[in-house]
PDB file of N, CA and C in Angstrom:
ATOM      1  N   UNK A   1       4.719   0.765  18.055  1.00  0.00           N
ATOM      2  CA  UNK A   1       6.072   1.104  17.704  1.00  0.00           C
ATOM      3  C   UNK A   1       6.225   2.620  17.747  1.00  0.00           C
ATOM      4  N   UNK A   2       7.193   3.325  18.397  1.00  0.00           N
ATOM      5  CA  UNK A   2       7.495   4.573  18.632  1.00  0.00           C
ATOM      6  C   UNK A   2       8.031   4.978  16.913  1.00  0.00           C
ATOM      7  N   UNK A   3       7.855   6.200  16.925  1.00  0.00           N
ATOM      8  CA  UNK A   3       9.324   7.026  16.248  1.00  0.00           C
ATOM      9  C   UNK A   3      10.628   7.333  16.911  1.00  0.00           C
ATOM     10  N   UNK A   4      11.555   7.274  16.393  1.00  0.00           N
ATOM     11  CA  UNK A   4      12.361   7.357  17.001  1.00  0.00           C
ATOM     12  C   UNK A   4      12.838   8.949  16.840  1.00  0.00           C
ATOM     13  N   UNK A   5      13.211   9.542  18.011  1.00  0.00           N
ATOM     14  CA  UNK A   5      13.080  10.750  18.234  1.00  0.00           C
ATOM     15  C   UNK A   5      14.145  11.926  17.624  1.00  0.00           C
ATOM     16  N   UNK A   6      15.279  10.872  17.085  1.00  0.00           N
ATOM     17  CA  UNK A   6      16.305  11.789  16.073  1.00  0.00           C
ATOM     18  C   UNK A   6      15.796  11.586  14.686  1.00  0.00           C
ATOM     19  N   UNK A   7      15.658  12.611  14.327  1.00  0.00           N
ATOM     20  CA  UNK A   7      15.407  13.119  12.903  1.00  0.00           C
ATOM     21  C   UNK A   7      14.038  13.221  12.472  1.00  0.00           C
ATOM     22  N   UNK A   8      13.042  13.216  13.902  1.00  0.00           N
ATOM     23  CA  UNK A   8      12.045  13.261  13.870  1.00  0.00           C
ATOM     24  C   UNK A   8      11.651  14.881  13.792  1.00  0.00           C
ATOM     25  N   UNK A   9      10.452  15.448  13.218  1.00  0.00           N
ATOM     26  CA  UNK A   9      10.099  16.583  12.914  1.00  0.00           C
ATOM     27  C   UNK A   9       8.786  16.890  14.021  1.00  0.00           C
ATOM     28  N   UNK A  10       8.546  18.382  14.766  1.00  0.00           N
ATOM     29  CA  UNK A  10       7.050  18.855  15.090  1.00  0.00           C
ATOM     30  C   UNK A  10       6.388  19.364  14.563  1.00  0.00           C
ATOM     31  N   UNK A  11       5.170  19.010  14.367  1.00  0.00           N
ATOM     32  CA  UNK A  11       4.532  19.529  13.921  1.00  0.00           C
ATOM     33  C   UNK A  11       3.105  19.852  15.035  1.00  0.00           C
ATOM     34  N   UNK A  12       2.314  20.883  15.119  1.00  0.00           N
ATOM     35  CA  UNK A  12       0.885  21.228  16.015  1.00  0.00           C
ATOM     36  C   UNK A  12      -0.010  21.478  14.902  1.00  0.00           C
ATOM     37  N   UNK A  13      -1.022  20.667  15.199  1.00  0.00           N
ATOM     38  CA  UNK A  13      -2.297  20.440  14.629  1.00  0.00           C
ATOM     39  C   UNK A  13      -3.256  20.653  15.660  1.00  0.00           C
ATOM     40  N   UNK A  14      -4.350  21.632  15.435  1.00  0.00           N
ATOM     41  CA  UNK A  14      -5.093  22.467  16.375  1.00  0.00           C
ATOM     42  C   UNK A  14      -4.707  22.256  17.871  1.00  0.00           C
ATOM     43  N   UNK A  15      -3.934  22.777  17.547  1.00  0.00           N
ATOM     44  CA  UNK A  15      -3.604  22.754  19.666  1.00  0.00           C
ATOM     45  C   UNK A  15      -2.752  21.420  20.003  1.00  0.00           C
ATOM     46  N   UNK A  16      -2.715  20.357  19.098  1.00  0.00           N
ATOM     47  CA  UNK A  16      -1.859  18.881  19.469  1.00  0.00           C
ATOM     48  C   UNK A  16      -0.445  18.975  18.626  1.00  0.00           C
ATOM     49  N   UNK A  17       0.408  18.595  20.042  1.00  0.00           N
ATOM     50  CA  UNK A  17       1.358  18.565  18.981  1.00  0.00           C
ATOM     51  C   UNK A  17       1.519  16.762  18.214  1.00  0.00           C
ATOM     52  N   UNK A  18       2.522  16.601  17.382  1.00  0.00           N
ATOM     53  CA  UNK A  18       2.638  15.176  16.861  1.00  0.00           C
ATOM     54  C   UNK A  18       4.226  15.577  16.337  1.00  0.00           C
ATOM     55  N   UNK A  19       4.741  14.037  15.750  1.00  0.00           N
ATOM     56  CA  UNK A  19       6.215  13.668  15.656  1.00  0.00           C
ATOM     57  C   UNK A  19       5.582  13.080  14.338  1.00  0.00           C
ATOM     58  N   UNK A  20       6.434  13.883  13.343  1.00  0.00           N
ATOM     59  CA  UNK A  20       6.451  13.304  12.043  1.00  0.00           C
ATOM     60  C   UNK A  20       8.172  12.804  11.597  1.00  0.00           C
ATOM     61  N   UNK A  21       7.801  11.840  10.654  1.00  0.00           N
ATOM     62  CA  UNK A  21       9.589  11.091  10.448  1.00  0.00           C
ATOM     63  C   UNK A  21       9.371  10.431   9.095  1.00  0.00           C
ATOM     64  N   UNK A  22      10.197  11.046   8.164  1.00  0.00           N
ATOM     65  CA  UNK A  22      10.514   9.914   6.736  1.00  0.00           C
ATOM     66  C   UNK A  22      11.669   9.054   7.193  1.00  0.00           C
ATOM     67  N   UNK A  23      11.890   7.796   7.158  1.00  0.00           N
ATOM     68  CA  UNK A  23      12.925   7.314   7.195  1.00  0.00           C
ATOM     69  C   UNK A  23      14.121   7.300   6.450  1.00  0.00           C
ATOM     70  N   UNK A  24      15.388   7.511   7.054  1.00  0.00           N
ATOM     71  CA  UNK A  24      16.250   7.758   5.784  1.00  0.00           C
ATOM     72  C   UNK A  24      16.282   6.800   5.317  1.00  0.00           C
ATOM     73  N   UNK A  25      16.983   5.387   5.639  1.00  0.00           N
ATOM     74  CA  UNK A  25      17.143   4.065   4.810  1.00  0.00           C
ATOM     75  C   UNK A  25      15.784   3.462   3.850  1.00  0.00           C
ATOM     76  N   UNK A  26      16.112   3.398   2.687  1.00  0.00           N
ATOM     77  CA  UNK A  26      14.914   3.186   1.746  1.00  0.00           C
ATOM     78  C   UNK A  26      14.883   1.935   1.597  1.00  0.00           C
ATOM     79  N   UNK A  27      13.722   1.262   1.454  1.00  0.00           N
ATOM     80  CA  UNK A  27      13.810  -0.383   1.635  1.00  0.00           C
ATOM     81  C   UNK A  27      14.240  -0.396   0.254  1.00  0.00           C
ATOM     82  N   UNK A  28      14.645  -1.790  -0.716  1.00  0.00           N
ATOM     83  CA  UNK A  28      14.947  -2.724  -1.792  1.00  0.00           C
ATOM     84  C   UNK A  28      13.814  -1.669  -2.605  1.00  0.00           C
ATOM     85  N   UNK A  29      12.783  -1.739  -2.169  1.00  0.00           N
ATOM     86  CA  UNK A  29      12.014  -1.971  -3.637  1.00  0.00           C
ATOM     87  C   UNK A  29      11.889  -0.242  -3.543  1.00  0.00           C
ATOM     88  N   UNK A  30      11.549   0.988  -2.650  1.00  0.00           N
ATOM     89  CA  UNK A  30      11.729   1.823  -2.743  1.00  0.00           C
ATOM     90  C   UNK A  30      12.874   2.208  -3.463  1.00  0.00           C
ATOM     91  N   UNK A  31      14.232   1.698  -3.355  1.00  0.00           N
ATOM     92  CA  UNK A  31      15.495   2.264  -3.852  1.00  0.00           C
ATOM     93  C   UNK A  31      14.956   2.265  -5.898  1.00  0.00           C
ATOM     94  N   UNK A  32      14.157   0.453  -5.816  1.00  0.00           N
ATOM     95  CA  UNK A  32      14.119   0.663  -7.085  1.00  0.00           C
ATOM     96  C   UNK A  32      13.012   1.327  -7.815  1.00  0.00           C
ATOM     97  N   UNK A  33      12.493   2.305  -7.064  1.00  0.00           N
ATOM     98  CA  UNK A  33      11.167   2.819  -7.892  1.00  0.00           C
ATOM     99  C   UNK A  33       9.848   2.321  -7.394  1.00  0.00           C
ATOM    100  N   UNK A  34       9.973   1.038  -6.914  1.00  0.00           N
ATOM    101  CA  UNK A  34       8.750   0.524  -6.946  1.00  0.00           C
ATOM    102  C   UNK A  34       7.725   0.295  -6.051  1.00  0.00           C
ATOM    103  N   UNK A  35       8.306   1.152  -4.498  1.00  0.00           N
ATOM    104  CA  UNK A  35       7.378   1.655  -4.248  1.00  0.00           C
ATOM    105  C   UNK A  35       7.497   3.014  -3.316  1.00  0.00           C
ATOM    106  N   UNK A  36       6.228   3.722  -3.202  1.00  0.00           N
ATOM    107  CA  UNK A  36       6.306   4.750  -3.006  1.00  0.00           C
ATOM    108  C   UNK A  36       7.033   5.454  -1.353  1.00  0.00           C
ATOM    109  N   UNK A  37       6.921   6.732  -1.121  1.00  0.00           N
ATOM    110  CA  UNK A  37       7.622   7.439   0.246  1.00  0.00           C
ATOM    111  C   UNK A  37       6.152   6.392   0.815  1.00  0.00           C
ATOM    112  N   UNK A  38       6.867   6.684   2.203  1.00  0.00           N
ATOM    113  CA  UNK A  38       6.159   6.442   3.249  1.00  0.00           C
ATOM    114  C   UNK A  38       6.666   7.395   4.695  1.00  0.00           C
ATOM    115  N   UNK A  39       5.639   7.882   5.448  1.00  0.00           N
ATOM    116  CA  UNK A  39       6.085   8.389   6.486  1.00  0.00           C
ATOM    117  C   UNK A  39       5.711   8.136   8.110  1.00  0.00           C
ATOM    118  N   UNK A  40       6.209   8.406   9.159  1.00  0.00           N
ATOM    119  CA  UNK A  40       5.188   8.003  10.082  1.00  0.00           C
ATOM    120  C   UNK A  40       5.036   9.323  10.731  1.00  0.00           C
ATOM    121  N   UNK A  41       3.447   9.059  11.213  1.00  0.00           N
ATOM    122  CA  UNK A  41       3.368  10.199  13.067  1.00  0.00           C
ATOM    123  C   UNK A  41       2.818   9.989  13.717  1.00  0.00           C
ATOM    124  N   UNK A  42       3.013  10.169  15.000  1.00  0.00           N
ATOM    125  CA  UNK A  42       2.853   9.674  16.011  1.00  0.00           C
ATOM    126  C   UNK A  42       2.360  11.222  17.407  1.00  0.00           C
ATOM    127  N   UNK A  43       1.378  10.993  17.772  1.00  0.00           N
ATOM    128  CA  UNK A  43       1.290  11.818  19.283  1.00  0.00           C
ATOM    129  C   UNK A  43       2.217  12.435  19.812  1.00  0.00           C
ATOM    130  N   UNK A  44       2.788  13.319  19.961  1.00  0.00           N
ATOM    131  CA  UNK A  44       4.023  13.429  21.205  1.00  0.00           C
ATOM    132  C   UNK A  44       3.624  13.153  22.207  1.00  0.00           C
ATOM    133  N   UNK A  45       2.549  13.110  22.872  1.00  0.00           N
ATOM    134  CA  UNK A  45       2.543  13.049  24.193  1.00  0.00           C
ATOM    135  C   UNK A  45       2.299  11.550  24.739  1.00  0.00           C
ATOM    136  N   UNK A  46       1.255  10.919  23.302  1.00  0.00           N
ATOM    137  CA  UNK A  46       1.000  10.025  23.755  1.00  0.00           C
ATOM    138  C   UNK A  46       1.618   8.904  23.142  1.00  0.00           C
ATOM    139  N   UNK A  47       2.786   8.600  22.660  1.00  0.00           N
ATOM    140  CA  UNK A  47       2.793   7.336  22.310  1.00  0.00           C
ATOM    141  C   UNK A  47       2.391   6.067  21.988  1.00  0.00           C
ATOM    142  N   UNK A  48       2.229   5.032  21.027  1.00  0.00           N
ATOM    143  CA  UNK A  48       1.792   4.036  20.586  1.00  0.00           C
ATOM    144  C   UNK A  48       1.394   3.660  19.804  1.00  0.00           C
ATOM    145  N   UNK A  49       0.560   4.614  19.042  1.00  0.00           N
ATOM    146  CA  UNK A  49      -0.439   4.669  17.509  1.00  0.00           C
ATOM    147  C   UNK A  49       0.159   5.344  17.095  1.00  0.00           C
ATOM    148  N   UNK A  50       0.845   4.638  15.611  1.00  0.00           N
ATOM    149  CA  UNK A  50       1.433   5.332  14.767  1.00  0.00           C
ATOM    150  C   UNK A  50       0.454   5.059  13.355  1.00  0.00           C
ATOM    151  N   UNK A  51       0.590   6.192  13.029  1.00  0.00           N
ATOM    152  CA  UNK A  51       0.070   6.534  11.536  1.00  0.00           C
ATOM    153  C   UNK A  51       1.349   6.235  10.517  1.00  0.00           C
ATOM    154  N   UNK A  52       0.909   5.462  10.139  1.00  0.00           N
ATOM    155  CA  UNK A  52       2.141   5.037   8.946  1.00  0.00           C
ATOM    156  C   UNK A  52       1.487   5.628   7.211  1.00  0.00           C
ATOM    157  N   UNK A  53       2.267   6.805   6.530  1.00  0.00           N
ATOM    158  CA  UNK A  53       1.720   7.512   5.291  1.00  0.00           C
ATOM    159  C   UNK A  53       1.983   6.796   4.100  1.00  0.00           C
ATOM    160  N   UNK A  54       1.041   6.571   3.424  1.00  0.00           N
ATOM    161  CA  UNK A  54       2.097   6.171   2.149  1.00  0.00           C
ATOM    162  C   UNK A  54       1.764   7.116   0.798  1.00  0.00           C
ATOM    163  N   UNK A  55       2.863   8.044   0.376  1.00  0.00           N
ATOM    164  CA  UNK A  55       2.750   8.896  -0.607  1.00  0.00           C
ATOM    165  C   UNK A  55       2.574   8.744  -1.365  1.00  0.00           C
ATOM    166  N   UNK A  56       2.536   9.525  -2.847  1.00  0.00           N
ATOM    167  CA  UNK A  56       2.538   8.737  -4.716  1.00  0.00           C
ATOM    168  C   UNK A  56       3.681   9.171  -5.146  1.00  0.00           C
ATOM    169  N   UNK A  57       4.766   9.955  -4.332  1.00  0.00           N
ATOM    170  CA  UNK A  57       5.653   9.675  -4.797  1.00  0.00           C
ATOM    171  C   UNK A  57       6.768   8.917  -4.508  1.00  0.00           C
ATOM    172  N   UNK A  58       7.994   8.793  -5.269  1.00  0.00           N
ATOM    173  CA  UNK A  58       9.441   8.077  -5.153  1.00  0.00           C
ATOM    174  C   UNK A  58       9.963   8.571  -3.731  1.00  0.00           C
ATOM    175  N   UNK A  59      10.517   7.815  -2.948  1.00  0.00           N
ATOM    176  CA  UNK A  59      11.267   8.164  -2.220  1.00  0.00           C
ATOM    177  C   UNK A  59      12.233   8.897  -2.694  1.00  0.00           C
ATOM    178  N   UNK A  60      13.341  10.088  -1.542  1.00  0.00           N
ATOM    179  CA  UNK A  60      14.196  11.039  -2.745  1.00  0.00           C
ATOM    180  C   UNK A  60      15.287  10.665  -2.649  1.00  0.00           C
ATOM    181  N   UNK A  61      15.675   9.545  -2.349  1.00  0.00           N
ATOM    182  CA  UNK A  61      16.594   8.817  -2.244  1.00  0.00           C
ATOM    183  C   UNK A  61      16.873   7.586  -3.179  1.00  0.00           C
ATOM    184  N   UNK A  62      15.923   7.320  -3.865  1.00  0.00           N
ATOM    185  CA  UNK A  62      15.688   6.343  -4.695  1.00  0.00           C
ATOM    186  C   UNK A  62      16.887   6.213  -5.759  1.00  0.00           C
ATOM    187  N   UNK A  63      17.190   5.247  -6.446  1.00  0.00           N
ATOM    188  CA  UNK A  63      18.549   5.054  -7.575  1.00  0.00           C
ATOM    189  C   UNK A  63      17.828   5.047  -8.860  1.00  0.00           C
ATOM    190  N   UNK A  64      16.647   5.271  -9.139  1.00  0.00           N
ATOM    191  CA  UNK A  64      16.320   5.172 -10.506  1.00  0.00           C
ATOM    192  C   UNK A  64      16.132   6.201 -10.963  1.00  0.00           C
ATOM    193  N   UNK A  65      16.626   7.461 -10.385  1.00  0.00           N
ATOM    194  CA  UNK A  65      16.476   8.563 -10.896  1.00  0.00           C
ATOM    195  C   UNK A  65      14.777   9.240 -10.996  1.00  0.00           C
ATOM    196  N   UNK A  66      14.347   8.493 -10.381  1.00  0.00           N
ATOM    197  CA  UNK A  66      12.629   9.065 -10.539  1.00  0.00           C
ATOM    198  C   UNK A  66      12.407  10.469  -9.365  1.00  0.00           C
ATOM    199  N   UNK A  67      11.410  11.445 -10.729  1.00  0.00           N
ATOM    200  CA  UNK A  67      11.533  12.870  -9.839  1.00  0.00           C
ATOM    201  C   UNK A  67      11.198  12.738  -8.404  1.00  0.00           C
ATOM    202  N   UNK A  68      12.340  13.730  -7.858  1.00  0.00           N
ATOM    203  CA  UNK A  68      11.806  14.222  -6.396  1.00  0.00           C
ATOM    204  C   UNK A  68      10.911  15.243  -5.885  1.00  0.00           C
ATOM    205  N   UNK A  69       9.653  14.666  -5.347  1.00  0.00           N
ATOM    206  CA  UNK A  69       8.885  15.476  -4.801  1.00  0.00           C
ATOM    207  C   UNK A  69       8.660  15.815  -3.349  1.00  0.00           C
ATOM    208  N   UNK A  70       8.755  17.062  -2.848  1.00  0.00           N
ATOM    209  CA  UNK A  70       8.947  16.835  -1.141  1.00  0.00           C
ATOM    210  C   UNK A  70       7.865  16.849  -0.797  1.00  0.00           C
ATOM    211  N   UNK A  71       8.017  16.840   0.632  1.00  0.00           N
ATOM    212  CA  UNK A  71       6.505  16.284   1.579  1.00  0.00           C
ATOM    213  C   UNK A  71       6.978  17.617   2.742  1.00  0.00           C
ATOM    214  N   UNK A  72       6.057  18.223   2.416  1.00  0.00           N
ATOM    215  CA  UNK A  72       5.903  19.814   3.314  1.00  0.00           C
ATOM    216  C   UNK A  72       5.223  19.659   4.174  1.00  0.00           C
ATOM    217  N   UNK A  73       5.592  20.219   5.747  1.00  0.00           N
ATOM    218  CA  UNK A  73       4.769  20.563   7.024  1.00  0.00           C
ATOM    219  C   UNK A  73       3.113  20.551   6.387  1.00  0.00           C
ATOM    220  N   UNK A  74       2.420  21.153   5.635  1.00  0.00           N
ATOM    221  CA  UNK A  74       1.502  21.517   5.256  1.00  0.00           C
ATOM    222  C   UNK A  74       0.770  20.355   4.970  1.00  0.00           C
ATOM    223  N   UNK A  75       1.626  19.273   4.306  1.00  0.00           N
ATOM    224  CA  UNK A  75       0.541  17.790   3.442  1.00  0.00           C
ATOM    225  C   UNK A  75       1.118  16.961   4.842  1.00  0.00           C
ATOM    226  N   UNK A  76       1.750  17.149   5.766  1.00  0.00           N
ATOM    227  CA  UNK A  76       1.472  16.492   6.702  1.00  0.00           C
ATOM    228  C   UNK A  76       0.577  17.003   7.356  1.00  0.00           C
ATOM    229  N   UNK A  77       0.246  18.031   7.841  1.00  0.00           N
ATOM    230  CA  UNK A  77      -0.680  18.497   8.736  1.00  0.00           C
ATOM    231  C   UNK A  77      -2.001  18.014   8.310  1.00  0.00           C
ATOM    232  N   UNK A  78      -2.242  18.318   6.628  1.00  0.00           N
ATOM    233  CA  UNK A  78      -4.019  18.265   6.192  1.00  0.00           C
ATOM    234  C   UNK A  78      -4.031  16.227   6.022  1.00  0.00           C
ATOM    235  N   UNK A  79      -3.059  15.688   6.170  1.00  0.00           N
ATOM    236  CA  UNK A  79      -3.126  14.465   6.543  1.00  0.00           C
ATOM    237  C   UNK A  79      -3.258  14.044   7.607  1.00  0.00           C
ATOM    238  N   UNK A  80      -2.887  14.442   8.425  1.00  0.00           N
ATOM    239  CA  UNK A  80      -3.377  14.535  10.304  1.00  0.00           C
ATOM    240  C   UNK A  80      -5.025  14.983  10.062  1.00  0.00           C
ATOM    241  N   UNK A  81      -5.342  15.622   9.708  1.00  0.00           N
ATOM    242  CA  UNK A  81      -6.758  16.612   9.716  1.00  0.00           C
ATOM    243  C   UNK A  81      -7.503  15.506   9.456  1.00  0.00           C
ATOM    244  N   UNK A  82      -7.227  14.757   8.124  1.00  0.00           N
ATOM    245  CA  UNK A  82      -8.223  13.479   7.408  1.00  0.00           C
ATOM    246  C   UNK A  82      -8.058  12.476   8.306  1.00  0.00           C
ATOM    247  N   UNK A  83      -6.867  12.021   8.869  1.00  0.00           N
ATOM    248  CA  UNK A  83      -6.929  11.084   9.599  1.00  0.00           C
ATOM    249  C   UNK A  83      -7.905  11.017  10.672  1.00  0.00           C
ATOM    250  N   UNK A  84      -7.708  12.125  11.562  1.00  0.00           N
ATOM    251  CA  UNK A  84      -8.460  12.252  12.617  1.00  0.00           C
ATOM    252  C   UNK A  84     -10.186  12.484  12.244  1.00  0.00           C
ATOM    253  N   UNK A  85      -9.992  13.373  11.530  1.00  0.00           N
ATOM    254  CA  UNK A  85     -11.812  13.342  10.516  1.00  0.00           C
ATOM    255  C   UNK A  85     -12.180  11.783  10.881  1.00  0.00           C
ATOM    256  N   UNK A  86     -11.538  10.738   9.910  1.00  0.00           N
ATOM    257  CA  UNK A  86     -12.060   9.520   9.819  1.00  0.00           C
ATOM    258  C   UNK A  86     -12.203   8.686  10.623  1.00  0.00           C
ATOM    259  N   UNK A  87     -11.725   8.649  11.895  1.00  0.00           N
ATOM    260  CA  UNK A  87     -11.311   8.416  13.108  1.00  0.00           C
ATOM    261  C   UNK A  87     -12.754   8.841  13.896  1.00  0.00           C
ATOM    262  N   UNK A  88     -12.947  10.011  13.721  1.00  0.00           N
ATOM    263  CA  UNK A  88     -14.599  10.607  14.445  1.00  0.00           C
ATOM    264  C   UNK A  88     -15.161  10.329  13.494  1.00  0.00           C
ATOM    265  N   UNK A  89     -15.318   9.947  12.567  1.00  0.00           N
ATOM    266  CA  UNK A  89     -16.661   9.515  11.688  1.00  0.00           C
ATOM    267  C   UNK A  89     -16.623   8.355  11.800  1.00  0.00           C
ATOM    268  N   UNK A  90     -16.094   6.959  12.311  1.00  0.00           N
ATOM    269  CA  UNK A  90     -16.223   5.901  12.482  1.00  0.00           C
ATOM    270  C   UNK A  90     -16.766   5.602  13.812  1.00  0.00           C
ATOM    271  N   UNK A  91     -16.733   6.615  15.052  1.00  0.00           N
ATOM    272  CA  UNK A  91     -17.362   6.175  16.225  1.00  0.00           C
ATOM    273  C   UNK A  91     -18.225   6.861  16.222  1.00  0.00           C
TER     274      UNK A  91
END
């Protein structure tokens, strides 16, 4: 499954770039608190494997009033870093 390319963000991680995306529409149980952000990214170049994130916090869209915490270029990037880490430590 792609990202879809509006409202999608770049980000370059050593020399690669990638497509990061929170979704705006929050599912049922996100709206109610109960469960956390999630984000995806994906390759730019290469399409297909998506990394789907799941945060500890509320989505910031949520109706229960639970604090908003953002998700900065930065905790996406060192999440790309681990991903890929674990990725070469498994082959």
């Amino acid at each position: 499954m792609a990202i879809p390319k509006k409202g999608s963000r770049l980000i370059v991680v050593d020399g690669d770039r990638y497509r990061w995306r929170i979704r705006r529409k929050i599912t049922y149980c996100q709206g109610n608190g109960w469960g956390n952000l999630t984000f995806a990214v994906e390759h730019f170049d290469k399409s297909g494997a998506t990394l789907v994130v799941e945060m500890p916090q509320a989505h910031p869209s949520n109706w229960m009033g639970e604090p908003i915490i953002p998700v900065f270029p930065s905790d996406v990037e060192y999440i790309i870093r681990q991903a890929i880490a674990l990725v070469l430590e498994a082959v």
